[in-house]
N, C-alpha and C. Protein backbone atom coordinates (compact mmCIF):
# COMPACT_ATOMS: atom_id res chain seq x y z
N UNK A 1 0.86 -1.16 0.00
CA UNK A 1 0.00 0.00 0.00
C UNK A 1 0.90 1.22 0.00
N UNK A 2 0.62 2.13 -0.82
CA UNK A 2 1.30 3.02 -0.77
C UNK A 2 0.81 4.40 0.21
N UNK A 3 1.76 5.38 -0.04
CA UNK A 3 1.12 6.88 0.97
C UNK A 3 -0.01 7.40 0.46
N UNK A 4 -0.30 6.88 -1.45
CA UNK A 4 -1.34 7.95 -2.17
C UNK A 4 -2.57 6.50 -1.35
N UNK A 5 -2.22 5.21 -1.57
CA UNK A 5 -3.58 4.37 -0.86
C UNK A 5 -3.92 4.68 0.11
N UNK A 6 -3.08 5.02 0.95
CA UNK A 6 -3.42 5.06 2.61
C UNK A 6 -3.83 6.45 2.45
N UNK A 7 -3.84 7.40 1.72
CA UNK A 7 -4.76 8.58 2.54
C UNK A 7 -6.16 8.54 2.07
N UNK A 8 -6.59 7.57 1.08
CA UNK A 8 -7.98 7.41 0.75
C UNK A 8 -8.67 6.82 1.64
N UNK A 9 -7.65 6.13 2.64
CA UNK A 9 -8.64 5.24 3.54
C UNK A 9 -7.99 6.01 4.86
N UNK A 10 -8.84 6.73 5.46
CA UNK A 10 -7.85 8.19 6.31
C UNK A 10 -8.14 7.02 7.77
N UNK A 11 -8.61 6.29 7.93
CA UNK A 11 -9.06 5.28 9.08
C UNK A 11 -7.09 4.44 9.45
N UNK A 12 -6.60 4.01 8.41
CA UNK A 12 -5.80 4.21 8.46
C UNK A 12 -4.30 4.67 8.48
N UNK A 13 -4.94 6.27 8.42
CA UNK A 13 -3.64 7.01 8.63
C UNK A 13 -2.38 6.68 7.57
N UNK A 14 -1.49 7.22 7.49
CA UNK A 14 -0.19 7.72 6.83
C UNK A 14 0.63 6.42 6.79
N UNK A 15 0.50 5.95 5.86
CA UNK A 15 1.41 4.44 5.80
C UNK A 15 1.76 4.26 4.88
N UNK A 16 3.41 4.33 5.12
CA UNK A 16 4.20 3.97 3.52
C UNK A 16 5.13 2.88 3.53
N UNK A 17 4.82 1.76 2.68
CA UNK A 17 5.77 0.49 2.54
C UNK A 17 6.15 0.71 1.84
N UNK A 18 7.66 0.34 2.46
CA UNK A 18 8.47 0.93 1.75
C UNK A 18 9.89 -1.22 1.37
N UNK A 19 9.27 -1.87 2.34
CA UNK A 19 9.59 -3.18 2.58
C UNK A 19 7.80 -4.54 2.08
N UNK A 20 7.21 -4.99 1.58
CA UNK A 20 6.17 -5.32 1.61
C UNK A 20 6.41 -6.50 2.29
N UNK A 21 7.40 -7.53 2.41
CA UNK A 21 7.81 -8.57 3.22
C UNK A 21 7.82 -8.25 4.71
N UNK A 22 8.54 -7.22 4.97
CA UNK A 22 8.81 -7.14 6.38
C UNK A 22 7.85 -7.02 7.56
N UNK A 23 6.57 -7.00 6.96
CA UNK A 23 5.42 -7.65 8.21
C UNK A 23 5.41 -9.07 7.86
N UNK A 24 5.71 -9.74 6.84
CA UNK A 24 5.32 -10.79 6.97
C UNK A 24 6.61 -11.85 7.56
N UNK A 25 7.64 -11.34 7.77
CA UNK A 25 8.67 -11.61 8.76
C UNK A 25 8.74 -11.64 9.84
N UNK A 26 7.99 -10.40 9.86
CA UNK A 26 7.68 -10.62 11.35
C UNK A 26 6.71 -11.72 12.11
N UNK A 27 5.77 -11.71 11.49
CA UNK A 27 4.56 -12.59 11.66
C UNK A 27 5.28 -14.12 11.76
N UNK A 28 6.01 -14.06 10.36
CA UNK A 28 6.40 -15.53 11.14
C UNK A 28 7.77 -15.69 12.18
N UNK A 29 8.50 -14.75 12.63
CA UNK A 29 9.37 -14.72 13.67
C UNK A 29 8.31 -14.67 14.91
N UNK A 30 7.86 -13.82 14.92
CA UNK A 30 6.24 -13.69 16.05
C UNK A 30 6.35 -15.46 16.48
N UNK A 31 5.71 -16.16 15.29
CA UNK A 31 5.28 -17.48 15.28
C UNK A 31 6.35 -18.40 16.14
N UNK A 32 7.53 -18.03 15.16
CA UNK A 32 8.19 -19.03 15.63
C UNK A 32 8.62 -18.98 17.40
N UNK A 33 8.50 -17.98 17.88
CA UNK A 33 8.87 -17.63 19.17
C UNK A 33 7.94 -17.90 19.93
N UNK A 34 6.47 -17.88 19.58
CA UNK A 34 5.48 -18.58 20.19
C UNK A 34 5.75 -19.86 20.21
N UNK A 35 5.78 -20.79 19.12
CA UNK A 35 5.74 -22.08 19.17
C UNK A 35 7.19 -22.59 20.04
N UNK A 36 7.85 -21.89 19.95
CA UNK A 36 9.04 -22.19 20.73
C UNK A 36 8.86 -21.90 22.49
N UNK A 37 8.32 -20.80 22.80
CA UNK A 37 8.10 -20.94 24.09
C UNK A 37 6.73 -21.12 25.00
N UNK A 38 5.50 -21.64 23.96
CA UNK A 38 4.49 -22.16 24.09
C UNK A 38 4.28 -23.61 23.95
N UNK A 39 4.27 -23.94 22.82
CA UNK A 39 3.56 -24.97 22.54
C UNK A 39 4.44 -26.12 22.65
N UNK A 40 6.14 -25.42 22.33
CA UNK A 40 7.05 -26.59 22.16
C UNK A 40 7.45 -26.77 23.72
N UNK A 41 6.85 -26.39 24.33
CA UNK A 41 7.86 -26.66 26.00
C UNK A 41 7.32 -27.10 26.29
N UNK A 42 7.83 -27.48 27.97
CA UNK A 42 7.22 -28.38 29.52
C UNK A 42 6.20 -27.54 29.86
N UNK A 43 6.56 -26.14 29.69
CA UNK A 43 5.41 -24.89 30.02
C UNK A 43 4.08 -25.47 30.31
N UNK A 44 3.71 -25.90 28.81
CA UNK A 44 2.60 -26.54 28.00
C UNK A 44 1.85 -27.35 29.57
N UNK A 45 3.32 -28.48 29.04
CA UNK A 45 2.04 -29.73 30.19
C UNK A 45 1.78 -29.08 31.46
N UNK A 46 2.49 -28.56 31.93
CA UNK A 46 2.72 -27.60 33.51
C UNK A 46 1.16 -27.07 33.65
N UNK A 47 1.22 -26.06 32.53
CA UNK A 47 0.15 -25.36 32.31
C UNK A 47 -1.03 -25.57 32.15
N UNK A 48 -1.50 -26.90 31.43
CA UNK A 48 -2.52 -27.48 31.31
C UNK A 48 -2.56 -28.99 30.93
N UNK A 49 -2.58 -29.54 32.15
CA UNK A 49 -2.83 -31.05 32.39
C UNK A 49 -3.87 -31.73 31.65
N UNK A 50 -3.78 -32.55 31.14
CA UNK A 50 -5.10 -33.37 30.04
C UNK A 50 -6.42 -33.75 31.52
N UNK A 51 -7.25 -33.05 31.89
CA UNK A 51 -8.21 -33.64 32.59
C UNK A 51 -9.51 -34.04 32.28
N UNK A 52 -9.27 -35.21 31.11
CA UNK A 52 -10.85 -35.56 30.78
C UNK A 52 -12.17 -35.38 31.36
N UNK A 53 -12.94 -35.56 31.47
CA UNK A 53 -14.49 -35.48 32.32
C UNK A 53 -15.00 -36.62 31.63
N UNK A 54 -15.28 -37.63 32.52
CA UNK A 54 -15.66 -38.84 32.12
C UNK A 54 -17.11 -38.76 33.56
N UNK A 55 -17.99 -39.34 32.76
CA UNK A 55 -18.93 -39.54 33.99
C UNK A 55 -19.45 -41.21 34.41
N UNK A 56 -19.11 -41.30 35.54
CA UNK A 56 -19.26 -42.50 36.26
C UNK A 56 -20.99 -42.96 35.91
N UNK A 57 -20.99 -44.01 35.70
CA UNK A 57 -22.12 -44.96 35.85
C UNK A 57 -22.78 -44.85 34.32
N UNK A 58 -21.78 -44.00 32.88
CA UNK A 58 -22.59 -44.02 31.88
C UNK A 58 -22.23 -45.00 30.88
N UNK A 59 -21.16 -46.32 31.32
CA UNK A 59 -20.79 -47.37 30.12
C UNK A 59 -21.98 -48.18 30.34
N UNK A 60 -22.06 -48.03 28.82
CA UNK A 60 -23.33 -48.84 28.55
C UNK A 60 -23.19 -49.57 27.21
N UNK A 61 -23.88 -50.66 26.65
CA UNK A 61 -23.26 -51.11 25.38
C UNK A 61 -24.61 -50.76 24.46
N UNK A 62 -24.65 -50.13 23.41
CA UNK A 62 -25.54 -49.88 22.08
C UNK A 62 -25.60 -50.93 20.65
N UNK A 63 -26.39 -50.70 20.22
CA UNK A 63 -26.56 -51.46 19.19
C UNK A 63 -27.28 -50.47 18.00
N UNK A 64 -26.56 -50.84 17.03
CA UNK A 64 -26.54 -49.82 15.45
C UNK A 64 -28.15 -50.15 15.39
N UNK A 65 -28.99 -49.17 15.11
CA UNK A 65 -30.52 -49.02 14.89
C UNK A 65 -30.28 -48.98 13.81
N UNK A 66 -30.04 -48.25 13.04
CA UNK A 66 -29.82 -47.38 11.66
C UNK A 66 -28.48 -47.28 10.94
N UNK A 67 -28.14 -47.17 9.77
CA UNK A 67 -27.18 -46.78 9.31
C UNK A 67 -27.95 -45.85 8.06
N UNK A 68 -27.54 -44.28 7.76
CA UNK A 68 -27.69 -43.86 6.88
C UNK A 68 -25.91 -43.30 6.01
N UNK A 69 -26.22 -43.63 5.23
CA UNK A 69 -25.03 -43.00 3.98
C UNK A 69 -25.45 -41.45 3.71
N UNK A 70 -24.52 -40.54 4.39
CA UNK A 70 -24.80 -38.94 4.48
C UNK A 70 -23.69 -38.91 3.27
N UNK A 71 -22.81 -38.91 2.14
CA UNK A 71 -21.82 -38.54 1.55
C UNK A 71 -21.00 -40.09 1.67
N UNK A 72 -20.28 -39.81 0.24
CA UNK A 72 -19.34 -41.10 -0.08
C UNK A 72 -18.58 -41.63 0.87
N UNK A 73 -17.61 -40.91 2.01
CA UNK A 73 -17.00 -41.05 3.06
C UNK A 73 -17.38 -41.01 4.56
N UNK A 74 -18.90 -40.20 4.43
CA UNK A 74 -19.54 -40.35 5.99
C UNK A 74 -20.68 -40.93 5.63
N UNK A 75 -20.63 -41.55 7.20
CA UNK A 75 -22.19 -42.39 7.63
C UNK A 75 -22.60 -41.95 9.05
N UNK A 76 -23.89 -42.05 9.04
CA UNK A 76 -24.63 -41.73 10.05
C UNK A 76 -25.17 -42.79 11.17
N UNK A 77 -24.64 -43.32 11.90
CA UNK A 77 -24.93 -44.11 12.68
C UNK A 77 -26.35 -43.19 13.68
N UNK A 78 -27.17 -44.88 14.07
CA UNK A 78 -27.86 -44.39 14.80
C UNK A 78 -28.29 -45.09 16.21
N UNK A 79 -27.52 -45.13 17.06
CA UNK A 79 -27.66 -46.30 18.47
C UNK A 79 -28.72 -46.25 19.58
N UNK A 80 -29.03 -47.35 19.63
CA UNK A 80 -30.08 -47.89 20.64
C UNK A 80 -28.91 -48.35 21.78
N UNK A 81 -29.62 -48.06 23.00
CA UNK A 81 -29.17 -49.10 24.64
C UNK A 81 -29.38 -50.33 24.01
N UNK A 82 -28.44 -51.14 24.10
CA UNK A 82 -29.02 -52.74 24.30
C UNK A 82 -30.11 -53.33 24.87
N UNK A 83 -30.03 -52.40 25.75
CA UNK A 83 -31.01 -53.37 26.75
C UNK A 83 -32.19 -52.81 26.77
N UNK A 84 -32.52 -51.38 25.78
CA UNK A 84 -34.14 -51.04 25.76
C UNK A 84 -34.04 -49.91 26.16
N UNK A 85 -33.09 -49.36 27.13
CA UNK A 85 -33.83 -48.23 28.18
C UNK A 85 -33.32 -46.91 27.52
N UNK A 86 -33.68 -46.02 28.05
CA UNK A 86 -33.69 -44.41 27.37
C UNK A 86 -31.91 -44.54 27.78
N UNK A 87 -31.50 -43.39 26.62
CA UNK A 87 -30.04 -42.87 26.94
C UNK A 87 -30.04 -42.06 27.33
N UNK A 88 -29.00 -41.50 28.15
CA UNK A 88 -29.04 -40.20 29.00
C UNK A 88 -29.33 -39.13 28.43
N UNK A 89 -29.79 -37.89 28.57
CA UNK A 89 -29.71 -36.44 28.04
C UNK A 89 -28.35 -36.08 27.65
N UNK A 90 -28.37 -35.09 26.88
CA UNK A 90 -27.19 -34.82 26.89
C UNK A 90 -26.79 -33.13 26.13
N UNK A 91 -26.13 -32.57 25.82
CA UNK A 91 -25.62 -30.99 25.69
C UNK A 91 -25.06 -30.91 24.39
N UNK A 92 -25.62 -29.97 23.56
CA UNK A 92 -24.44 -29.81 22.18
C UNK A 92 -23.26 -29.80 22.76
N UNK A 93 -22.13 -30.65 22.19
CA UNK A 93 -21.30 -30.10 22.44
C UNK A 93 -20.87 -31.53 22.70
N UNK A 94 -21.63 -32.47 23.46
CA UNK A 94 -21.42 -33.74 23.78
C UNK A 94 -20.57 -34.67 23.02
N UNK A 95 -20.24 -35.51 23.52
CA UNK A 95 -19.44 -36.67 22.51
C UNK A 95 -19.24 -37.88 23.80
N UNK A 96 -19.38 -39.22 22.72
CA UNK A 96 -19.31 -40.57 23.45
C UNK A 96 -17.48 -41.07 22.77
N UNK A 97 -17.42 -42.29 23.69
CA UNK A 97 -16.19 -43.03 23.50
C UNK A 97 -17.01 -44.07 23.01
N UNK A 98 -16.72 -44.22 21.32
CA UNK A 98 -17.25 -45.73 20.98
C UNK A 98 -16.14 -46.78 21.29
N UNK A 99 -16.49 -47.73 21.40
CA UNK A 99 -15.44 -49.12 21.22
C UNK A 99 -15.78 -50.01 20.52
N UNK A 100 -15.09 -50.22 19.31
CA UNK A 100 -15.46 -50.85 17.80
C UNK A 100 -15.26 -52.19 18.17
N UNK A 101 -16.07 -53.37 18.00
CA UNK A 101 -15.35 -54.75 18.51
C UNK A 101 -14.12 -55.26 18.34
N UNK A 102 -13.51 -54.84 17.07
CA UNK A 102 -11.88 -55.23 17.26
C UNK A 102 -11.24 -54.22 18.55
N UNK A 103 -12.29 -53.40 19.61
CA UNK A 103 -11.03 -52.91 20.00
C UNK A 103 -10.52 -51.57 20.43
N UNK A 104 -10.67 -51.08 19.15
CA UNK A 104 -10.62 -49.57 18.47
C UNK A 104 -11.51 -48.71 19.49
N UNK A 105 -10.81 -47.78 20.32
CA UNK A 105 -11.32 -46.71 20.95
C UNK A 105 -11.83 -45.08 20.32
N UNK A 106 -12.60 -44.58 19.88
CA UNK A 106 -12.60 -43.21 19.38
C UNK A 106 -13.53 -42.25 19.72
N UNK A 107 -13.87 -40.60 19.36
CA UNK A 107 -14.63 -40.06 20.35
C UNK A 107 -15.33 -39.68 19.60
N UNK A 108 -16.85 -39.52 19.55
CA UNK A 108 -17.75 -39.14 18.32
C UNK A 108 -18.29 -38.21 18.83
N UNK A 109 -18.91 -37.27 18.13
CA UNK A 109 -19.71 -35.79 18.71
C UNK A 109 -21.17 -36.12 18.45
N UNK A 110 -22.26 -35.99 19.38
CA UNK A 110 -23.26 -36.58 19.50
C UNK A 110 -24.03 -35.24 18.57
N UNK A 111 -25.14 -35.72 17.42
CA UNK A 111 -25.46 -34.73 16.62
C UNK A 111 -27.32 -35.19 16.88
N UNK A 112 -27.74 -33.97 16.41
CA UNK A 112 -28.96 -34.21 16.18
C UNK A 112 -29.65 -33.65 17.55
N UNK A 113 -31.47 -33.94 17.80
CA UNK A 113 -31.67 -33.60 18.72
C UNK A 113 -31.53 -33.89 20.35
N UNK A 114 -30.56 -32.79 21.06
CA UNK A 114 -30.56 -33.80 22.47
C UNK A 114 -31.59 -34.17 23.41
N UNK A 115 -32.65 -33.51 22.81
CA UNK A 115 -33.73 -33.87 23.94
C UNK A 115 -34.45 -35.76 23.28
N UNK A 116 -33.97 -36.14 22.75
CA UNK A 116 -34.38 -37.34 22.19
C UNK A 116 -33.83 -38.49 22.33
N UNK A 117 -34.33 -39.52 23.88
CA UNK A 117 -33.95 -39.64 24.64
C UNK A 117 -33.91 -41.42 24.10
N UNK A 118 -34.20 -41.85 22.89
CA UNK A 118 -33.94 -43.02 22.31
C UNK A 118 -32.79 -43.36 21.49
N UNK A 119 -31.98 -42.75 20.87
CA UNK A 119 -31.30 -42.71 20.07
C UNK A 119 -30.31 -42.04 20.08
N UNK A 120 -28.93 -41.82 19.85
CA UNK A 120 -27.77 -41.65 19.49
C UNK A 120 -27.43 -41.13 18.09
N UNK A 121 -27.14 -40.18 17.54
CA UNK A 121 -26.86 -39.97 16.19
C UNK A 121 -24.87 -39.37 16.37
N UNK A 122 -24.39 -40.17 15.63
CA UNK A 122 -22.73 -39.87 15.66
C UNK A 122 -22.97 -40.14 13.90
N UNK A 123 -21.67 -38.85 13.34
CA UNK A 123 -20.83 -39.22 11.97
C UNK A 123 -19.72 -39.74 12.04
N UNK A 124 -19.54 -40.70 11.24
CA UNK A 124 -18.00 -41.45 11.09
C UNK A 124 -17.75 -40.91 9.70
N UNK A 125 -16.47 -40.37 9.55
CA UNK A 125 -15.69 -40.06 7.98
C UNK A 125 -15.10 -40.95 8.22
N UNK A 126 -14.85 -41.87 6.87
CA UNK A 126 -14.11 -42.61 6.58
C UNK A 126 -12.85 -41.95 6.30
N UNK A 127 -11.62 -42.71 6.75
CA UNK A 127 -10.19 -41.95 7.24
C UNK A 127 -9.43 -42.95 6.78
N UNK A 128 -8.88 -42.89 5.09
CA UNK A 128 -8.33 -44.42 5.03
C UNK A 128 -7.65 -44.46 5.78
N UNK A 129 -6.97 -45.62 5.96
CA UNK A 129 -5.91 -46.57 7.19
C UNK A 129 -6.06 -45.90 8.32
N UNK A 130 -7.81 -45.49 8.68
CA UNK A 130 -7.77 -45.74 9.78
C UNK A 130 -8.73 -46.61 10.74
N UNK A 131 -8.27 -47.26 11.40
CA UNK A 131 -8.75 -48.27 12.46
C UNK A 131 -10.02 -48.15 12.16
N UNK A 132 -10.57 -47.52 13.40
CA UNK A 132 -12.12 -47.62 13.75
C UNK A 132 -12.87 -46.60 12.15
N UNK A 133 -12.46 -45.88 11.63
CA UNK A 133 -13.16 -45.60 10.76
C UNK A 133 -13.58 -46.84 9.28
N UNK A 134 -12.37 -47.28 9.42
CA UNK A 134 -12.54 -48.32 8.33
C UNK A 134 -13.71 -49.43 8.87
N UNK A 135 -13.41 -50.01 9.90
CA UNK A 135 -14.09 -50.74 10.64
C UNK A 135 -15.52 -50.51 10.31
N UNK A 136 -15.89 -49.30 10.81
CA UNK A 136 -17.36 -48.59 10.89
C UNK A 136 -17.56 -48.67 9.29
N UNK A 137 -17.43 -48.13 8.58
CA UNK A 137 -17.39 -48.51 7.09
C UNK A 137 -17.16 -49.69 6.26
């Protein structure tokens, strides 16, 4: 941007590049000094410990009601309790730990309506070579 651009836009005031790289040097020196004393350190774990929220008394085993084909790579699973009874309520935002019978542990985001207290709706993308997605697919 030059001095004649910048006075058309008077919001930003008197600005002459005279370097057009040298913000973007900065930006990534910025970066790298973050990732170096953020993300790449002990800081990190110090700072914030992995504390899942798991709630006691909700393993329960389901059984696939439904399968719909949403797109070539996702499916729409749809789970029943085994044993009949309503599934808990639950919060946008929610997500279950499935366990695929070979095994395979993964975390699905519970979609659809939560006040609907029969059913389970999770998407699986298929992820080649991966475990539980292939599985599910």
């Amino acid at each position: 941007m030059t001095t004649e651009t910048a006075s058309r836009h008077s919001h930003l005031g008197e600005i002459t590049v005279t370097d057009p790289g040298r913000g973007l040097r900065a930006i990534a020196a910025a970066s790298r000094v973050y990732a170096r004393l953020v993300t790449d350190s002990s800081v990190v774990t110090a700072l914030s410990p992995a504390r899942p929220r798991r709630c006691v008394g909700y393993e329960f085993e389901t059984t696939i009601d439904e399968i719909v084909d949403e797109a070539e790579d996702v499916r729409s699973l749809l789970l029943r309790r085994s044993d009949g009874s309503a599934l808990p309520t639950w919060l946008p935002g929610a997500h279950i730990d499935v366990t695929t019978p070979a095994g395979s542990v993964r975390q699905y985001s519970l979609a659809g309506r939560p006040a609907r207290g029969d059913r389970y709706r999770i998407g699986v993308r298929r992820i080649p070579g991966g475990a539980a997605s292939t599985e599910i697919h």
